[in-house]
N, C-alpha and C. Protein backbone atom coordinates (compact mmCIF):
# COMPACT_ATOMS: atom_id res chain seq x y z
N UNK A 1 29.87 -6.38 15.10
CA UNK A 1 30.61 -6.07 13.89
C UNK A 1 30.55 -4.56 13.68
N UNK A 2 31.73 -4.12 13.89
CA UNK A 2 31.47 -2.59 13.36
C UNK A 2 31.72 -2.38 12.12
N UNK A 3 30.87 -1.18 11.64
CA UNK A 3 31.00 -1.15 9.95
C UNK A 3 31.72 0.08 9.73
N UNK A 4 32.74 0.56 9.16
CA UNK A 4 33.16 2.16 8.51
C UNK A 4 32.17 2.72 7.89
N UNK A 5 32.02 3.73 8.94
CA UNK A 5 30.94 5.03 8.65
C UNK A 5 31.62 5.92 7.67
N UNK A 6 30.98 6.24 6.76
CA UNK A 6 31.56 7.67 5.92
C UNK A 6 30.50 8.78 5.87
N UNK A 7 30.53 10.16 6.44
CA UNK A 7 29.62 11.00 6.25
C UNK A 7 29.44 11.52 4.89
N UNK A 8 28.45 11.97 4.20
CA UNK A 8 28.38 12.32 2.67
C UNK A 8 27.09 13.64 2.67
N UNK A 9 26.70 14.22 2.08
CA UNK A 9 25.70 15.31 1.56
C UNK A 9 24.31 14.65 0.33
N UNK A 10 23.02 14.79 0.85
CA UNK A 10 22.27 14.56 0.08
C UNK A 10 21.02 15.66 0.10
N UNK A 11 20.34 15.16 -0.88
CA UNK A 11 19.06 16.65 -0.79
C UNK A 11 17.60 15.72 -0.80
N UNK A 12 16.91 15.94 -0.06
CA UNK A 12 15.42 14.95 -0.22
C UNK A 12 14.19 15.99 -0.46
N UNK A 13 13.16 15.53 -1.07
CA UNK A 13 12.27 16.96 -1.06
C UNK A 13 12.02 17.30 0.35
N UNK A 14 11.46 18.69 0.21
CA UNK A 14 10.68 19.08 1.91
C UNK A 14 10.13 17.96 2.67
N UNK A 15 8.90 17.59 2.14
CA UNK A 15 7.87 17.52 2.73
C UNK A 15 8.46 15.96 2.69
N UNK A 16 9.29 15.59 2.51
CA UNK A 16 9.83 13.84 2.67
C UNK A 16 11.15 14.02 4.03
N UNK A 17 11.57 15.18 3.64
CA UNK A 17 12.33 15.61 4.60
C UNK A 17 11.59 15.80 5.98
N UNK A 18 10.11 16.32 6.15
CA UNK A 18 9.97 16.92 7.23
C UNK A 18 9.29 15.43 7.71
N UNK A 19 8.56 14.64 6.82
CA UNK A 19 7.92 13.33 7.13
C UNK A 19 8.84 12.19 8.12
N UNK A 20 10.49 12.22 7.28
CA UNK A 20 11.54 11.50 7.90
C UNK A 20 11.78 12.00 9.08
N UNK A 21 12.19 13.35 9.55
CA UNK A 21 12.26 13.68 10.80
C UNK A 21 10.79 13.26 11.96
N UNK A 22 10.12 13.69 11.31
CA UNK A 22 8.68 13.13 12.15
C UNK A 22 8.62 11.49 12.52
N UNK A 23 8.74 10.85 11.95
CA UNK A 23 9.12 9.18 11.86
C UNK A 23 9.94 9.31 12.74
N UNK A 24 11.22 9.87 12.49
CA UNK A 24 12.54 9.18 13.59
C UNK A 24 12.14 9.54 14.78
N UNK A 25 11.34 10.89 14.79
CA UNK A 25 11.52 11.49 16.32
C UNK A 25 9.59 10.35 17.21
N UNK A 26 9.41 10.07 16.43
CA UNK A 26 8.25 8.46 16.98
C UNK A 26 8.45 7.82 17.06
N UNK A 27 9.88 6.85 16.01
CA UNK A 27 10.29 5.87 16.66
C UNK A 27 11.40 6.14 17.27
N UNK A 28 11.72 7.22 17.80
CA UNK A 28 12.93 6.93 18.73
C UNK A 28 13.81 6.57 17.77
N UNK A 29 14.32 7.39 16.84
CA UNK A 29 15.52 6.59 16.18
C UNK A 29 16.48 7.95 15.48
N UNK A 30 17.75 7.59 15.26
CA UNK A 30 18.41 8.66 14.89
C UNK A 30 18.05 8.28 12.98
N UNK A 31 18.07 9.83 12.22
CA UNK A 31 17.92 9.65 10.43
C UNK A 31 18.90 9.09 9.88
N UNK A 32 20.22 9.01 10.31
CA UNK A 32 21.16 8.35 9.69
C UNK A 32 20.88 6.53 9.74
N UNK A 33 20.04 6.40 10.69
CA UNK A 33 20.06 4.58 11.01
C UNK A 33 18.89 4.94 10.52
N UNK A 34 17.32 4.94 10.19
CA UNK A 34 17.08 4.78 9.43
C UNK A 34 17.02 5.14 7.58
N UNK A 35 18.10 5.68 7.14
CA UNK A 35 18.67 5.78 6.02
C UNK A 35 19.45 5.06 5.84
N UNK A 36 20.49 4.22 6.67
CA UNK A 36 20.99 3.16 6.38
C UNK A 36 20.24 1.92 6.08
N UNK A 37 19.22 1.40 6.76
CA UNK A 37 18.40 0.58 6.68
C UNK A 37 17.88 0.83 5.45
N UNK A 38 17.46 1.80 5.31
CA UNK A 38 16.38 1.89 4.04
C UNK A 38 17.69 1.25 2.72
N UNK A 39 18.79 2.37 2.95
CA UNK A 39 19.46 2.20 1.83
C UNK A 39 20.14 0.20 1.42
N UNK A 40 20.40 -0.06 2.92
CA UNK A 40 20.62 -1.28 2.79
C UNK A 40 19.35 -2.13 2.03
N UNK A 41 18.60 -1.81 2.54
CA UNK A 41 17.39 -2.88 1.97
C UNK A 41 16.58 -3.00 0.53
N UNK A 42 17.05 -1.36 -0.11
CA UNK A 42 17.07 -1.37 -1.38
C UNK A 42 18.18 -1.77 -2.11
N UNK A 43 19.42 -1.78 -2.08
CA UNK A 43 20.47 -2.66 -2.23
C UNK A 43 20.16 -3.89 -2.60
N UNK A 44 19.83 -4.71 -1.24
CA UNK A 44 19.88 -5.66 -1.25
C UNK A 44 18.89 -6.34 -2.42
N UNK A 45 17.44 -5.55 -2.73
CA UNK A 45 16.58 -5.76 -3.73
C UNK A 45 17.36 -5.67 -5.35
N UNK A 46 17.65 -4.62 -5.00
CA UNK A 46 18.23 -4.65 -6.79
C UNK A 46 19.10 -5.46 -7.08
N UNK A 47 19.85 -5.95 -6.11
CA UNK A 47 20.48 -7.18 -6.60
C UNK A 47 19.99 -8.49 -6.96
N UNK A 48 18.95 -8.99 -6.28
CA UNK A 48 18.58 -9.85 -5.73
C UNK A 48 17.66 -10.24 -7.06
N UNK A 49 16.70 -9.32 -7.46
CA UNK A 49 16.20 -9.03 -8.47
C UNK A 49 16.62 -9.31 -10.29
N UNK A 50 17.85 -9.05 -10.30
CA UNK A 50 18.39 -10.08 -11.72
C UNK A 50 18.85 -11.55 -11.36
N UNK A 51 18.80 -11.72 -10.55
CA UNK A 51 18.80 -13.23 -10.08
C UNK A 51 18.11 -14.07 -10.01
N UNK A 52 16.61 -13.37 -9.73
CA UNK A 52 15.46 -13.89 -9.73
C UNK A 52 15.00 -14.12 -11.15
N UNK A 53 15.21 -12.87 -11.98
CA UNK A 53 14.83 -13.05 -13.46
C UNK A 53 15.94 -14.36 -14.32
N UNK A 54 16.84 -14.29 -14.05
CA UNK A 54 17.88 -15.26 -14.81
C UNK A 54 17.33 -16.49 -14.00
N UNK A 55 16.68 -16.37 -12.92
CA UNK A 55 16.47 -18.28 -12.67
C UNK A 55 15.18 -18.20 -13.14
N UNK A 56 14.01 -17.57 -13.20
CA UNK A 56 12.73 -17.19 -14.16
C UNK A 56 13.47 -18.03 -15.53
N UNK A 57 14.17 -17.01 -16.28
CA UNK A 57 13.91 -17.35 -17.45
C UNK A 57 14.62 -18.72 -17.78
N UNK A 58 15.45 -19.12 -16.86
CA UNK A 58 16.03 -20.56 -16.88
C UNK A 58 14.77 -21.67 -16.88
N UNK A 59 14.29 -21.58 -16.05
CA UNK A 59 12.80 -22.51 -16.02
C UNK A 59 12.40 -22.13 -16.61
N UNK A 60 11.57 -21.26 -17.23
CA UNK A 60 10.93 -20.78 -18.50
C UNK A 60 11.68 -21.54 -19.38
N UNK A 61 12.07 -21.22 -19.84
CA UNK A 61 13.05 -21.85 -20.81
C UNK A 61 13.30 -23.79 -20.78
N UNK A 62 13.66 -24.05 -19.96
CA UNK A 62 14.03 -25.82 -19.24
C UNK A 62 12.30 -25.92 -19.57
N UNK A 63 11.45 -25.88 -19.27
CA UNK A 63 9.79 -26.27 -19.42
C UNK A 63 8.96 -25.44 -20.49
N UNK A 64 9.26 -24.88 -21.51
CA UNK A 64 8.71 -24.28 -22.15
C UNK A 64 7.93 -25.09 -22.99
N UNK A 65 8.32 -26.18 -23.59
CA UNK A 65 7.07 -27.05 -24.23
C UNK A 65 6.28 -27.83 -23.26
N UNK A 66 6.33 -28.19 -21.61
CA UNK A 66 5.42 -28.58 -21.04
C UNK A 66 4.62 -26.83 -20.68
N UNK A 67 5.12 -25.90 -20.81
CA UNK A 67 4.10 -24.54 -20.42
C UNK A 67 2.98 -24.23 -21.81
N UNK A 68 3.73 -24.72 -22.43
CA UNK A 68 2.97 -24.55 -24.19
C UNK A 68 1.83 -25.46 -23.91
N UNK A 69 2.00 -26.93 -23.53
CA UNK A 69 1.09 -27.70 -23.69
C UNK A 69 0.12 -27.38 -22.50
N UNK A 70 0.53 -26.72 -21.44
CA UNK A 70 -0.55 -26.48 -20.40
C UNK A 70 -1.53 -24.91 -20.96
N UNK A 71 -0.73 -24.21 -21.73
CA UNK A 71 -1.23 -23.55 -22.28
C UNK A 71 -2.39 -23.53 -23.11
N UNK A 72 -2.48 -24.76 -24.21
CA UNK A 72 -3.76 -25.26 -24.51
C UNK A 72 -5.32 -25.64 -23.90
């Protein structure tokens, strides 16, 4: 599956900057693929994350007087 690449401009501190280059050039990997990864995988969290809370508070909610009574 190929994906449309778009090149863009960002700024990272130094010393995260010089850490990322050090990483890629150990694992053998170009900074753009792991910045995609990273970026994908935080993505994927923040979404994932109000979903988790809305089915939380659904059960919370659906069992709240059996959580009360275990609560005692």
């Amino acid at each position: 599956m190929d994906k449309s690449l778009e090149k863009f401009s960002s700024q990272l501190d130094c010393q995260d900057l010089a850490e990322l280059r050090e990483y890629a050039r150990q694992s053998n990997q170009r900074i753009s693929s792991i910045l995609t990864e990273a970026v994908s995988s935080h993505l994927q969290r923040v979404r994932i994350r109000p979903l988790f809370r809305q089915a939380m508070d659904e059960v919370l909610e659906e069992n709240s007087e059996l959580l009360s009574r275990l609560a005692k």
